[in-house]
N, C-alpha and C. Protein backbone atom coordinates (compact mmCIF):
# COMPACT_ATOMS: atom_id res chain seq x y z
N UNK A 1 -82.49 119.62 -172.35
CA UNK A 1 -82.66 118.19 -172.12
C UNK A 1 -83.46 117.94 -170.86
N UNK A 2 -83.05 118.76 -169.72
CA UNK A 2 -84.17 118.39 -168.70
C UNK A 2 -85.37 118.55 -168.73
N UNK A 3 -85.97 119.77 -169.12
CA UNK A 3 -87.47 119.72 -169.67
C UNK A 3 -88.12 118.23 -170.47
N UNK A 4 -87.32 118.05 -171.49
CA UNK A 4 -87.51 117.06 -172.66
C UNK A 4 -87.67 115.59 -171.37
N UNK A 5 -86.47 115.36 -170.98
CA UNK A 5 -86.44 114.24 -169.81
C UNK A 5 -87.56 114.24 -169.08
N UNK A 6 -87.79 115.21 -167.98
CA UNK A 6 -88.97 115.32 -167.45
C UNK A 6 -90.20 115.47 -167.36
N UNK A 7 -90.27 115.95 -168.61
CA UNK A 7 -92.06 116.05 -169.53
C UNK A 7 -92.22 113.96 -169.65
N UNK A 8 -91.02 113.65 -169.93
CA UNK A 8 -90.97 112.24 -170.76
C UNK A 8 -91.07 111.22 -169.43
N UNK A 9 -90.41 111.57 -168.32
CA UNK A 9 -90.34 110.71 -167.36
C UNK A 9 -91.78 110.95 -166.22
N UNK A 10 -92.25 111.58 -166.54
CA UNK A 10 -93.62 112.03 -165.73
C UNK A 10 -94.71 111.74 -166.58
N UNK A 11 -94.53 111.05 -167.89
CA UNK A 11 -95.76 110.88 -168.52
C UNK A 11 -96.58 112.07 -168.73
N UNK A 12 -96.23 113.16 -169.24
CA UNK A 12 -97.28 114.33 -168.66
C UNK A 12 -97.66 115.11 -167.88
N UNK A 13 -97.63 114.28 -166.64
CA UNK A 13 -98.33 114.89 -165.16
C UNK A 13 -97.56 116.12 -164.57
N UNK A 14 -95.96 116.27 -165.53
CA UNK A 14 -95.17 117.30 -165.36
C UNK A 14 -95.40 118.46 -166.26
N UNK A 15 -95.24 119.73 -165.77
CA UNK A 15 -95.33 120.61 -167.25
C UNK A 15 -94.04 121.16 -167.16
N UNK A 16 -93.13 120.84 -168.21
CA UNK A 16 -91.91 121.47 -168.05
C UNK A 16 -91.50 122.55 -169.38
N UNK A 17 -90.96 123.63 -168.99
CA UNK A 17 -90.75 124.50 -169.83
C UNK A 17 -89.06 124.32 -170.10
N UNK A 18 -88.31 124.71 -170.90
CA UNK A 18 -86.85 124.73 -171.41
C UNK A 18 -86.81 126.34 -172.03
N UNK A 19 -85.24 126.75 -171.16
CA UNK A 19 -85.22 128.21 -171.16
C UNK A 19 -83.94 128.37 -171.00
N UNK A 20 -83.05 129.19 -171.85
CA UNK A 20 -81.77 129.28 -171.47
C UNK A 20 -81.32 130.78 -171.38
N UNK A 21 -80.24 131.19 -170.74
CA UNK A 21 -79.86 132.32 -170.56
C UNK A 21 -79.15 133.06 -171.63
N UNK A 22 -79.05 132.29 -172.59
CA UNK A 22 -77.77 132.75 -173.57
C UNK A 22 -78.59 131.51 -174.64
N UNK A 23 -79.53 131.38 -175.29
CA UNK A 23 -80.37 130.11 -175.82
C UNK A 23 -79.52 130.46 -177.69
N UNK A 24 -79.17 129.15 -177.86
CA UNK A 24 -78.74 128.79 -179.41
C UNK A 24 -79.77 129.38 -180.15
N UNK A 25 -79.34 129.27 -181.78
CA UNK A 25 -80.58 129.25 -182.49
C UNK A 25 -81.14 128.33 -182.81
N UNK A 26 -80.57 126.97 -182.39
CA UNK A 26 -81.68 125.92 -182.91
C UNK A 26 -81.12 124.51 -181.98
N UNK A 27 -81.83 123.91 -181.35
CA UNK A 27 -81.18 122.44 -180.75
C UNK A 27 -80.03 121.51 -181.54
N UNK A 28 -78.66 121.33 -180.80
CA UNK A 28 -77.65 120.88 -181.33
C UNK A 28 -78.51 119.50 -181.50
N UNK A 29 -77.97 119.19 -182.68
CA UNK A 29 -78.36 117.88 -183.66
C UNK A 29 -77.63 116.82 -183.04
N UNK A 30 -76.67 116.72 -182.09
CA UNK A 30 -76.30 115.76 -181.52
C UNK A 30 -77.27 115.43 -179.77
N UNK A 31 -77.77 116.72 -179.07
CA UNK A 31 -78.44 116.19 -178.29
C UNK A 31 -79.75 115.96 -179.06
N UNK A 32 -80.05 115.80 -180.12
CA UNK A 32 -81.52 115.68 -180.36
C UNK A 32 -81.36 113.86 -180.55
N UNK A 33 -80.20 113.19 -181.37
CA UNK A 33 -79.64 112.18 -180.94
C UNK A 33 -79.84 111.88 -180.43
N UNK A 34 -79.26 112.22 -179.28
CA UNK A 34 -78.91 111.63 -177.93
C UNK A 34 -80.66 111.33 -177.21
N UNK A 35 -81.40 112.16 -177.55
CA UNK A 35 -82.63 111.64 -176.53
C UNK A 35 -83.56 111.18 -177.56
N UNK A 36 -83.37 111.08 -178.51
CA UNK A 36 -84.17 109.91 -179.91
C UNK A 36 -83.58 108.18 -179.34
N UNK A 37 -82.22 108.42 -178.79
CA UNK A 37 -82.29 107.32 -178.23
C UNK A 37 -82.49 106.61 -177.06
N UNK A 38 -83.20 107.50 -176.58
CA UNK A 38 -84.07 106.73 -175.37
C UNK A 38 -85.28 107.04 -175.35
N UNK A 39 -86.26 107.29 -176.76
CA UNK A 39 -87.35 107.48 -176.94
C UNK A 39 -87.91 108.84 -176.88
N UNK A 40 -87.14 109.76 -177.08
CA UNK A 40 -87.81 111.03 -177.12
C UNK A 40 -87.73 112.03 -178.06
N UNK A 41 -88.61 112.31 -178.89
CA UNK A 41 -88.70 113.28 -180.15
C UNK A 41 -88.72 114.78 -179.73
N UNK A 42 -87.87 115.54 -179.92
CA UNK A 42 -87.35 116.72 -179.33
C UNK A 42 -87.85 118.03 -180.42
N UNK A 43 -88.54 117.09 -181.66
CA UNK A 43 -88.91 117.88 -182.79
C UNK A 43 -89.27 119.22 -182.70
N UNK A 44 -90.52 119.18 -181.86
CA UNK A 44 -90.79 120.34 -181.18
C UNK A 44 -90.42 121.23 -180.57
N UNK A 45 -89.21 121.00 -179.90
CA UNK A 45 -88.85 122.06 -179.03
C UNK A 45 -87.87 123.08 -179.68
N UNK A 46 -87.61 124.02 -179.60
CA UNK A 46 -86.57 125.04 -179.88
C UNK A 46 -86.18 125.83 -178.42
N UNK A 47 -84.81 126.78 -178.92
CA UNK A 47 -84.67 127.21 -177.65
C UNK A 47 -85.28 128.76 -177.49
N UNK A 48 -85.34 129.56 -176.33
CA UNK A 48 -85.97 130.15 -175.82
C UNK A 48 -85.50 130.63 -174.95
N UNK A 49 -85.54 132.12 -174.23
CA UNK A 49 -84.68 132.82 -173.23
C UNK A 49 -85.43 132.26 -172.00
N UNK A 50 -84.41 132.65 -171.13
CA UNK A 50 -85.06 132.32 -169.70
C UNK A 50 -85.66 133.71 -168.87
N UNK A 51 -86.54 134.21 -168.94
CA UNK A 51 -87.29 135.25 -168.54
C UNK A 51 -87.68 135.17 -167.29
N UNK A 52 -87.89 136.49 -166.44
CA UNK A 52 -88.47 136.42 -165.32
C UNK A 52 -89.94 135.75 -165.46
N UNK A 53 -91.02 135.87 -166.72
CA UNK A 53 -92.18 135.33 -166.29
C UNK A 53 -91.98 133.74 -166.46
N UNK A 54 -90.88 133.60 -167.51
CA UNK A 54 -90.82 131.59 -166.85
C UNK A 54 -90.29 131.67 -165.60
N UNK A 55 -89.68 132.00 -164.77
CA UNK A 55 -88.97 131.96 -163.57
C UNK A 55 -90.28 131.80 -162.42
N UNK A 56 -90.92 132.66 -162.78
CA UNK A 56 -92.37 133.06 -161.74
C UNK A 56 -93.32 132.18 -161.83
N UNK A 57 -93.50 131.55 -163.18
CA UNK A 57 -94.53 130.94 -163.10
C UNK A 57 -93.86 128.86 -163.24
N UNK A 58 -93.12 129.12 -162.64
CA UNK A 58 -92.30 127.59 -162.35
C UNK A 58 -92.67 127.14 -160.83
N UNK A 59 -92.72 126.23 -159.95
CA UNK A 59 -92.55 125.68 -159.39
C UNK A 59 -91.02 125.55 -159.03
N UNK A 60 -90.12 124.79 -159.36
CA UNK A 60 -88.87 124.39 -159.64
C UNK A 60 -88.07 124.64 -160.94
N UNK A 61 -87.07 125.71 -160.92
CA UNK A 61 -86.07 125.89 -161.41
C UNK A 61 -85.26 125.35 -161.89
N UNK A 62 -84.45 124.00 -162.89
CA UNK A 62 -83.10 123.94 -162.88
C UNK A 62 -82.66 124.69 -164.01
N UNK A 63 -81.76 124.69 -163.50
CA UNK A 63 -80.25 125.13 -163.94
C UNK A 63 -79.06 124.36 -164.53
N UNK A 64 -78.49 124.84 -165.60
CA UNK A 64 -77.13 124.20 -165.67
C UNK A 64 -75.93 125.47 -165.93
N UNK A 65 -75.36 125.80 -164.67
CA UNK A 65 -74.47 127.06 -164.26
C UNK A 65 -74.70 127.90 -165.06
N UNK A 66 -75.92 128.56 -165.27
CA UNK A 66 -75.89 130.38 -165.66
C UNK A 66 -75.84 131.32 -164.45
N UNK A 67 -75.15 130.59 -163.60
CA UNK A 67 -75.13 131.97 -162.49
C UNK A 67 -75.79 133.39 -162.27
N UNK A 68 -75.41 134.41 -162.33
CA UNK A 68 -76.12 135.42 -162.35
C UNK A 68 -76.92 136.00 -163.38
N UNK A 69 -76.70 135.02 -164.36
CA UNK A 69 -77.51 135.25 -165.78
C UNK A 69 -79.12 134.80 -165.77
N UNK A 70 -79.17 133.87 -164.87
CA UNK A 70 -80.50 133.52 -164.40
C UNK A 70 -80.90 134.53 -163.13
N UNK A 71 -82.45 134.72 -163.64
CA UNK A 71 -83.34 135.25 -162.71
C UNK A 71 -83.61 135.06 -161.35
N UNK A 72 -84.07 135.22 -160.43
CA UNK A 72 -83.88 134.46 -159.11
C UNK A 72 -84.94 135.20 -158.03
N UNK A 73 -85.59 134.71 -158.46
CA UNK A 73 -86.89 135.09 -157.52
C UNK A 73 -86.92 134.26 -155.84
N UNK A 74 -87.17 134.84 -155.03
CA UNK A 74 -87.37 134.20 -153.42
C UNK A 74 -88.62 132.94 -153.45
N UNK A 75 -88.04 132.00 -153.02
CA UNK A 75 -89.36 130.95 -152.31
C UNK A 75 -89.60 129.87 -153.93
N UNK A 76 -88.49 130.31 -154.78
CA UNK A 76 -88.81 129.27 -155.79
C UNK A 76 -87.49 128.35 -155.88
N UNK A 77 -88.09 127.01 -155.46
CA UNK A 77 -87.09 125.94 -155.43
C UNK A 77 -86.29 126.20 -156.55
N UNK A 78 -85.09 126.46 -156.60
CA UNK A 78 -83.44 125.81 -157.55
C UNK A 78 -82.77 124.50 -157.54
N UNK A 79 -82.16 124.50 -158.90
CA UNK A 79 -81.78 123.07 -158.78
C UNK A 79 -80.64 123.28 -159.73
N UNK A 80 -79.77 123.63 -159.27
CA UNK A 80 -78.14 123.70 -160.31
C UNK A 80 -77.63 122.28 -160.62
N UNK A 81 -77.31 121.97 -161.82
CA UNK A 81 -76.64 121.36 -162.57
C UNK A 81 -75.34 121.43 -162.24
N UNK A 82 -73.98 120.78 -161.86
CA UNK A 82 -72.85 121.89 -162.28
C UNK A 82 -72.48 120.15 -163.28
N UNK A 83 -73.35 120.68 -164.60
CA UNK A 83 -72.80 119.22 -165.51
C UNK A 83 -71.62 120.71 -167.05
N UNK A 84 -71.09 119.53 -167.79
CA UNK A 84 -70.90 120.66 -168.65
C UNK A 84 -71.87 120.58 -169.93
N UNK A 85 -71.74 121.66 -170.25
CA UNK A 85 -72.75 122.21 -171.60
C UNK A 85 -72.28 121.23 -172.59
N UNK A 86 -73.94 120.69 -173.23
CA UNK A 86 -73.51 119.45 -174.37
C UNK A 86 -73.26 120.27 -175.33
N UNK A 87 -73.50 121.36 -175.54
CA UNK A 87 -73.53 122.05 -176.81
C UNK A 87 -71.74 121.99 -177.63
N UNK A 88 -72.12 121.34 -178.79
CA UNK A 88 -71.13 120.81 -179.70
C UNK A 88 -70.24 119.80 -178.94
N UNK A 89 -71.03 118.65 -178.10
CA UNK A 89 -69.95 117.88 -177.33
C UNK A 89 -70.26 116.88 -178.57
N UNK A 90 -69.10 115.81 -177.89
CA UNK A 90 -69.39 114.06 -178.74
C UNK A 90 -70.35 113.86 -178.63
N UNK A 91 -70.92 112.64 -179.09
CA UNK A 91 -72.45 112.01 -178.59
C UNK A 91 -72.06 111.49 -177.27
N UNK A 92 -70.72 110.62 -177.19
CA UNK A 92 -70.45 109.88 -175.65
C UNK A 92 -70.53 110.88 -174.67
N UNK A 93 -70.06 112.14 -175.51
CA UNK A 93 -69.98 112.81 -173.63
C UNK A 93 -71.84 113.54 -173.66
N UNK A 94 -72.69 113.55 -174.36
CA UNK A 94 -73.89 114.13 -174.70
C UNK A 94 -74.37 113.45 -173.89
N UNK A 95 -74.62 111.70 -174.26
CA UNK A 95 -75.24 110.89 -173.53
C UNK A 95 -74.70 110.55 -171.96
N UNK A 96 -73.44 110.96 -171.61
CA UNK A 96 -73.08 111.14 -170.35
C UNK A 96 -74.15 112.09 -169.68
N UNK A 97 -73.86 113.10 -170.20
CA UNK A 97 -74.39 114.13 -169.53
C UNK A 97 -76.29 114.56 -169.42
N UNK A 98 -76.46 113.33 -170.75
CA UNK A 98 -78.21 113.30 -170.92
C UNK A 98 -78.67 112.55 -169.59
N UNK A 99 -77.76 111.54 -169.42
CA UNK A 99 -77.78 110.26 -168.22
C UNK A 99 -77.77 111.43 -166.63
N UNK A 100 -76.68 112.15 -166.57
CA UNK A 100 -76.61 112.67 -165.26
C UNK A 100 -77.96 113.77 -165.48
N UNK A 101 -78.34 114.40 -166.18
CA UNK A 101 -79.47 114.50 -166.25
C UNK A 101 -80.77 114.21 -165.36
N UNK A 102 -80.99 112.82 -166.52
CA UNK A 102 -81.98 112.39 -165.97
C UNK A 102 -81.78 111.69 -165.07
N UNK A 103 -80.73 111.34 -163.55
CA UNK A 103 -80.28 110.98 -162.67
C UNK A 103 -81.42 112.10 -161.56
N UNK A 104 -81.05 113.20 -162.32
CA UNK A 104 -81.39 114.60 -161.06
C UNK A 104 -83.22 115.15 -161.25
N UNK A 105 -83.36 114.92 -163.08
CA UNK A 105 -84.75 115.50 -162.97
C UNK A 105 -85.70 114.08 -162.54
N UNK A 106 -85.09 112.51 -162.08
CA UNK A 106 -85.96 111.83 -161.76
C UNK A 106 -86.00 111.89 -160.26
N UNK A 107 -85.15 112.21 -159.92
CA UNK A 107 -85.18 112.78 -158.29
C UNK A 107 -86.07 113.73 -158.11
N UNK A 108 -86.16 115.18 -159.09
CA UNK A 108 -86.75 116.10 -158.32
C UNK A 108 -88.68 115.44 -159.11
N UNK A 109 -88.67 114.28 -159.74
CA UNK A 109 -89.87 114.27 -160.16
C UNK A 109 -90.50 113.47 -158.74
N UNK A 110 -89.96 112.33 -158.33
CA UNK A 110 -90.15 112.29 -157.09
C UNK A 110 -90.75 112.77 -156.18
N UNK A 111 -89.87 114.23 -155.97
CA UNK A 111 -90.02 114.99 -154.70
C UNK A 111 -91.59 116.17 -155.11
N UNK A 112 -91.64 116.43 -156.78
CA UNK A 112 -92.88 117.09 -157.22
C UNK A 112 -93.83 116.68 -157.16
N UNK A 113 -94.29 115.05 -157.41
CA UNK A 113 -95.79 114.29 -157.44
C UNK A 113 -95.76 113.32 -156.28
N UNK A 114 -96.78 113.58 -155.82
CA UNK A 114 -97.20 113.19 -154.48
C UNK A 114 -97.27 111.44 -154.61
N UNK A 115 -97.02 110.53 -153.47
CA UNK A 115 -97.05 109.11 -153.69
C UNK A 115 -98.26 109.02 -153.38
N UNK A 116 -99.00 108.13 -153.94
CA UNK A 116 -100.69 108.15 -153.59
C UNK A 116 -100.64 107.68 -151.94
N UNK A 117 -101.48 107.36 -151.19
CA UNK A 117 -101.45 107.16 -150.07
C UNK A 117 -102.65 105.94 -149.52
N UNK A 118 -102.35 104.68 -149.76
CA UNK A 118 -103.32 103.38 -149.86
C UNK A 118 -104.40 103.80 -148.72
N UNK A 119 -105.96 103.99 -149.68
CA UNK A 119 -107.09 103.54 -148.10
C UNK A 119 -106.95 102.40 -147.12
N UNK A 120 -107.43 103.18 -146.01
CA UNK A 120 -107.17 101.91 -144.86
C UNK A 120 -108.62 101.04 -144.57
């Protein structure tokens, strides 16, 4: 969901990859729900391990608690989650947790794209 959020809340200007340590075989049908209803088609995505070359070639890391199961390279920003795993939740607690979400990846989109800076 954070990839999906953050590709969506950056218009683009973000490139976000989705990678899990332990990855399903296919996106739970309730978070795909859950972000159809705030405009986002998830069609595309499937899941995918989290590898050292996504790790390396990231900017910023998050996480939602794979602890030592994730890779961990020096000098690359982290960003732990400690939300719980939607996987087979309700939709209420999905969209809870889609919300705290995108609470954190609109923060770190923030802190990634520069504010333009008005000529004087």
């Amino acid at each position: 969901m954070a990839a999906a959020l953050l590709t969506h809340r950056s218009g683009g200007a973000v490139t976000a990859r989705s990678a899990g340590s332990h990855p399903a075989a296919e996106l739970d049908p309730v978070v795909i729900q859950a972000l159809r209803e705030i405009g986002i088609d998830p069609s595309d995505a499937y899941p995918k391990p989290l590898t050292d070359e996504v790790v390396r070639a990231a900017d910023a890391v998050v996480t939602m608690g794979c602890g030592d199961a994730c890779p961990i390279h020096p000098g690359k920003r982290y960003l732990d989650l400690h939300l719980p795993d939607p996987e087979g939740a309700a939709l209420d607690e999905v969209r809870a947790i889609r919300d705290q979400i995108d609470l954190h990846v609109s923060a770190l989109l923030t802190e990634l794209t520069p504010t333009p800076t008005p000529a004087a």
